[in-house]
C-alpha atoms as a PDB file:
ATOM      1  CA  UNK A   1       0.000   0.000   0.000  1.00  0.00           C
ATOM      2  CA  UNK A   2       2.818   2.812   1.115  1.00  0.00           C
ATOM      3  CA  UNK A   3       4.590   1.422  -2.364  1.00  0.00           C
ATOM      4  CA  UNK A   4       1.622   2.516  -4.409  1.00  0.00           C
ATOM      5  CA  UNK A   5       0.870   5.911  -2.874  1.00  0.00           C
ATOM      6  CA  UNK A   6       4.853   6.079  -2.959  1.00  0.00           C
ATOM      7  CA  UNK A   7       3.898   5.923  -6.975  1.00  0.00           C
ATOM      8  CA  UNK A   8       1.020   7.710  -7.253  1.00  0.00           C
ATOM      9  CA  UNK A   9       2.686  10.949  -5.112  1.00  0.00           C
ATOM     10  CA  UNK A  10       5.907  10.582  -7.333  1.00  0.00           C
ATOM     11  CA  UNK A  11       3.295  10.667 -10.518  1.00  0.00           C
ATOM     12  CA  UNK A  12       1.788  13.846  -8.913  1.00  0.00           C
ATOM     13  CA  UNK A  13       4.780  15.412  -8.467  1.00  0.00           C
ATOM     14  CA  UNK A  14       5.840  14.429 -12.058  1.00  0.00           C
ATOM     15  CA  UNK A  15       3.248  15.528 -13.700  1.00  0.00           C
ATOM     16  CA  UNK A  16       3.206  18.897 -12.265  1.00  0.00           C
ATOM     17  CA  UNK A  17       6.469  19.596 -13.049  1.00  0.00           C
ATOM     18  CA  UNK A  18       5.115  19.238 -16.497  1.00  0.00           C
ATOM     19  CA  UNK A  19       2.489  21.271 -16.346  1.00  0.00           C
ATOM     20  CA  UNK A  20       4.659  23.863 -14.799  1.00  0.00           C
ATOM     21  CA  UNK A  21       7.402  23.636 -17.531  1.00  0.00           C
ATOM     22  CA  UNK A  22       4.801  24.169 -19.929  1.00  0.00           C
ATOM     23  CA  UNK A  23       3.200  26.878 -18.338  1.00  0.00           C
ATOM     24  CA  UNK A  24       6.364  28.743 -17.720  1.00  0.00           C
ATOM     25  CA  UNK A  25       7.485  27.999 -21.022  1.00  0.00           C
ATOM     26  CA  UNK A  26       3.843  29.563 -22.744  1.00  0.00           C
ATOM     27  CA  UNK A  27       3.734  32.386 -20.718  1.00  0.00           C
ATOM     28  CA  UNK A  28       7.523  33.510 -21.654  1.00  0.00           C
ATOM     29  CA  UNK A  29       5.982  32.902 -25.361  1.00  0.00           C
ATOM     30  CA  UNK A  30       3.253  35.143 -24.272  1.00  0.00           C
ATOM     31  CA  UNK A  31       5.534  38.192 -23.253  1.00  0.00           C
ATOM     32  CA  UNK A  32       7.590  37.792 -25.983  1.00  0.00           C
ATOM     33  CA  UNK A  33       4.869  37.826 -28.425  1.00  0.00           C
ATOM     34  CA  UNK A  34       3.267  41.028 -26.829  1.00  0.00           C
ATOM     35  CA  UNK A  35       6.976  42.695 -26.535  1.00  0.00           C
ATOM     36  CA  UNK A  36       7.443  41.297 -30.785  1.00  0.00           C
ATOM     37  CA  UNK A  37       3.952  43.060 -30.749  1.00  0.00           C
ATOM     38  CA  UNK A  38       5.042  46.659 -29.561  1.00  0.00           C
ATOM     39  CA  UNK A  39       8.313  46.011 -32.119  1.00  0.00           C
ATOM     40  CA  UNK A  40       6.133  46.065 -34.896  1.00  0.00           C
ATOM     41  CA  UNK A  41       4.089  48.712 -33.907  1.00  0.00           C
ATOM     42  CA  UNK A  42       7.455  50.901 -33.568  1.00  0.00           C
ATOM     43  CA  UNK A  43       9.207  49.947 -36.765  1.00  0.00           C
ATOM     44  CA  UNK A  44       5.570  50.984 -38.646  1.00  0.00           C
ATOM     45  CA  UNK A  45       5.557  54.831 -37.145  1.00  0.00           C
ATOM     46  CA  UNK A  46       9.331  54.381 -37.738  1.00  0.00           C
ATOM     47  CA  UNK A  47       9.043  53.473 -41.308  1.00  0.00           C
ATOM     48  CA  UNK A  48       5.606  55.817 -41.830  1.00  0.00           C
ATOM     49  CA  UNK A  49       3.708  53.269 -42.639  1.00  0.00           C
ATOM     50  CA  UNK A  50       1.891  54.348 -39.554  1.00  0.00           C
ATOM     51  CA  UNK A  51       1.306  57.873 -38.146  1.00  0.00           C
ATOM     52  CA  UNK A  52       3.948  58.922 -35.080  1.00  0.00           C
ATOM     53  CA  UNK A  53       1.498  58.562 -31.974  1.00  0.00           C
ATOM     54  CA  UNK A  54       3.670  59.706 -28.500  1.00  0.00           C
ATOM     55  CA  UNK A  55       1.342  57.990 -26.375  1.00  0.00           C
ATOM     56  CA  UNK A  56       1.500  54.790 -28.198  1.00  0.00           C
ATOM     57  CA  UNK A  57       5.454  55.044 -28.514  1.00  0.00           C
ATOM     58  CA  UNK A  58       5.525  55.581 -24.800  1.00  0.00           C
ATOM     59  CA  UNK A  59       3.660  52.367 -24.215  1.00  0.00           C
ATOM     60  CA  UNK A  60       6.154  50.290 -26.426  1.00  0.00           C
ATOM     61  CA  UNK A  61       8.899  51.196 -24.297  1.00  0.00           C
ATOM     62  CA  UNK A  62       6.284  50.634 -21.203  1.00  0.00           C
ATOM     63  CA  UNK A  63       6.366  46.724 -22.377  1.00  0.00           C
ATOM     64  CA  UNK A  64       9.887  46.482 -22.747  1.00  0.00           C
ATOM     65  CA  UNK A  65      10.419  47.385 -19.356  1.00  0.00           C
ATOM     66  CA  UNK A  66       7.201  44.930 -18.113  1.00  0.00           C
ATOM     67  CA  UNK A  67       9.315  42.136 -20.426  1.00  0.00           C
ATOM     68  CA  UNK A  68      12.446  42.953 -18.622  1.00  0.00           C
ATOM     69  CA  UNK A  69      11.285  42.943 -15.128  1.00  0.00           C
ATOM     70  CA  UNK A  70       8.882  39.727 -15.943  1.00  0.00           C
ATOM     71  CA  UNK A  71      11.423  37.764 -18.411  1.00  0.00           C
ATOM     72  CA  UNK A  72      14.301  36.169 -16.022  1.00  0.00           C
ATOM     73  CA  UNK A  73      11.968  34.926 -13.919  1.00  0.00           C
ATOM     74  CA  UNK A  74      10.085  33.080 -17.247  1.00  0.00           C
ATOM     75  CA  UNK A  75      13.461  31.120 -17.647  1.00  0.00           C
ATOM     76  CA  UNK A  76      13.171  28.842 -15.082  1.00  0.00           C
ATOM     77  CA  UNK A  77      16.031  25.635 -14.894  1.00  0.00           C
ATOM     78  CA  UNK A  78      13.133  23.465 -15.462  1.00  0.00           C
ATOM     79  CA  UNK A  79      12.003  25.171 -18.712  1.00  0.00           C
ATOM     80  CA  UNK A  80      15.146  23.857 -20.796  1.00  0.00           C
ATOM     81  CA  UNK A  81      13.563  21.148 -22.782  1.00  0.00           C
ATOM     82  CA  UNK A  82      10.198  21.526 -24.568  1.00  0.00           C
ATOM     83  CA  UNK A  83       8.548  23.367 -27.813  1.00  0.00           C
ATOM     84  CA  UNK A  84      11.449  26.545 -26.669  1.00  0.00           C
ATOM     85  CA  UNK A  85      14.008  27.878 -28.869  1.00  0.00           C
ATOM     86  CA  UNK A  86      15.929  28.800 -25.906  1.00  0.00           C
ATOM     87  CA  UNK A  87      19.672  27.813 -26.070  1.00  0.00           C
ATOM     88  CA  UNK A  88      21.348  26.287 -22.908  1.00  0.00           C
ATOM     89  CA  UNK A  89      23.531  29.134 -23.170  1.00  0.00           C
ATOM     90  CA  UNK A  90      20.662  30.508 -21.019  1.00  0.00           C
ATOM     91  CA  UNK A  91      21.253  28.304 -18.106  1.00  0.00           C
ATOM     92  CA  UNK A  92      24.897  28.344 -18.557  1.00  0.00           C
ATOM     93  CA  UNK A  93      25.312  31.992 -17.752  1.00  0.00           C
ATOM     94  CA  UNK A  94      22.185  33.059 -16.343  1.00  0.00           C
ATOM     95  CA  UNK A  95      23.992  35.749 -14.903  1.00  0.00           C
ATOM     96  CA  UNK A  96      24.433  37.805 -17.979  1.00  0.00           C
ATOM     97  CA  UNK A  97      21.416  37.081 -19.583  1.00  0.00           C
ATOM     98  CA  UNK A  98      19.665  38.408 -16.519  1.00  0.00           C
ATOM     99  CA  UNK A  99      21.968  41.105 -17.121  1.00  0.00           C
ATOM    100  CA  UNK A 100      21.120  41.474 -20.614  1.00  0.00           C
ATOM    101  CA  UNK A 101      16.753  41.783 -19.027  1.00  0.00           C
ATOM    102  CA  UNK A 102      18.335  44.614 -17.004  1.00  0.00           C
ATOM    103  CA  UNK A 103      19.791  46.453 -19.395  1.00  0.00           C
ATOM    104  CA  UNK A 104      16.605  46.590 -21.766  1.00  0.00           C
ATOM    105  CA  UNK A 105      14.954  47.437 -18.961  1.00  0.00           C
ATOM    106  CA  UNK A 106      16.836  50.404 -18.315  1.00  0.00           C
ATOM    107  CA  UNK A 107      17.504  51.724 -22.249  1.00  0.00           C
ATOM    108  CA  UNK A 108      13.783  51.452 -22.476  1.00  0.00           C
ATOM    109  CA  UNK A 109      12.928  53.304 -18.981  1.00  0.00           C
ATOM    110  CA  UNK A 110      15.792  56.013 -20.275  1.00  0.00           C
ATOM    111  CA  UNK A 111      13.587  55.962 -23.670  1.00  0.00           C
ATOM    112  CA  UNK A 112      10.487  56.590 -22.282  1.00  0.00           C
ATOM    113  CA  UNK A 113      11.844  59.660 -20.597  1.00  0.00           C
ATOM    114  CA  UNK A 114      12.930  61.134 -23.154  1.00  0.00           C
ATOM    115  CA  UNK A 115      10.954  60.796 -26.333  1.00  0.00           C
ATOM    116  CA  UNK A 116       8.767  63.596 -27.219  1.00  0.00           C
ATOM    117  CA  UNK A 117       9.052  63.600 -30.923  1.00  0.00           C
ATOM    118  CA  UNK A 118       9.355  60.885 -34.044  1.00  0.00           C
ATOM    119  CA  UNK A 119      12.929  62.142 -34.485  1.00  0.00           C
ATOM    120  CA  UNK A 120      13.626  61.286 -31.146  1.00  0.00           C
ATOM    121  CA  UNK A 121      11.391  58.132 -31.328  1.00  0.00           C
ATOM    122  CA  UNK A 122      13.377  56.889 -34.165  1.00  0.00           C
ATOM    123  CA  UNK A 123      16.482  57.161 -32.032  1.00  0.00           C
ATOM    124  CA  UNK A 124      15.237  55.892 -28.948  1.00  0.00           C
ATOM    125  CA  UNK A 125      13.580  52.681 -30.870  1.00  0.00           C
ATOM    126  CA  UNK A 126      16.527  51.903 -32.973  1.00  0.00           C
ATOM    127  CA  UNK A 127      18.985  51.764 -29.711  1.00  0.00           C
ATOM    128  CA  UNK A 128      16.658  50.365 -27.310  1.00  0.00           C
ATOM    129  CA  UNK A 129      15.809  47.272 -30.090  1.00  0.00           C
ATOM    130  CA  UNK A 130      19.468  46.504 -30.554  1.00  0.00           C
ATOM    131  CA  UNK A 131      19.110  44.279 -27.160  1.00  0.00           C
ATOM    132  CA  UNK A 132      16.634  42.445 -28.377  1.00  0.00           C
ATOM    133  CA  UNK A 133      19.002  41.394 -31.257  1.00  0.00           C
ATOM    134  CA  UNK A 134      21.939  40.895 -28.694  1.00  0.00           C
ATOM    135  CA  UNK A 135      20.037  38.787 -26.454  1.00  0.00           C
ATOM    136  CA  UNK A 136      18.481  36.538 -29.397  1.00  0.00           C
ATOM    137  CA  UNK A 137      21.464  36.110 -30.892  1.00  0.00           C
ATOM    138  CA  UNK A 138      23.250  34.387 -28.040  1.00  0.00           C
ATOM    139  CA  UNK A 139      20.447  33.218 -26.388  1.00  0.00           C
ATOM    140  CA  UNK A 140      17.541  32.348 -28.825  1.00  0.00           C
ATOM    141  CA  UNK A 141      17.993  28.957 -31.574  1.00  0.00           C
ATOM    142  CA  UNK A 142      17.631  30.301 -35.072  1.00  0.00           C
ATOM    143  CA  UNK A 143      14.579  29.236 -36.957  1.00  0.00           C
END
């Protein structure tokens, strides 16, 4: 009898480590979508195709900094393996990938402040969206 609800806890256990990989893993999808979201938004007023709005260039860099206070914490040791394109590099040197969070965090806080204008807009954008680059080319698996 202990043997079997030795099993059956071990199962429970198991199977919610699982679920919690998954979920961990889906909601750093979710962030990053939203944050790809707010790129796209930027390069349009950027490139014209979409009118320069201030309040809606203030919100992109609003998400970044949500992303990089929220993203470390998405990279969990237990969300290596699964539908991820997130290297083991990650895990490796967690230390300066956190980093890397930090520093978008702080470009896009410095960004916010400052933007009043496209011209300034394009600058701010174009410097603050170079870490995303950074980080996804040592961190992220190429497609």
């Amino acid at each position: 009898m202990i043997r079997v609800l030795v099993a059956v806890a071990a199962l429970a256990v198991g199977g919610s480590t699982v679920v919690a990989q998954q979920d961990v893993i889906a909601a750093r999808k979710a962030l990053m979508k939203t944050t790809g979201g707010q790129t796209g938004i930027g390069a349009k007023m950027v490139k014209g195709d979409e009118p320069f709005d201030l309040a809606k260039a203030k919100a992109i860099f609003t998400a970044y900094q949500d992303a990089a206070a929220k993203g470390p914490a998405l990279f969990t040791p237990d969300s290596k393996d699964g539908d991820t394109a997130a290297l083991p590099k990650i895990w490796e040197n967690k230390a300066d990938f956190d980093a890397k969070f930090a520093k978008f965090g702080a470009d896009a806080k410095a960004a916010e402040a400052k933007v009043t204008d496209l011209d300034s807009f394009k600058t701010a954008f174009g410097d603050v969206t170079k870490n995303c680059g950074g980080c996804h080319a040592d961190y992220r698996a190429k497609k």
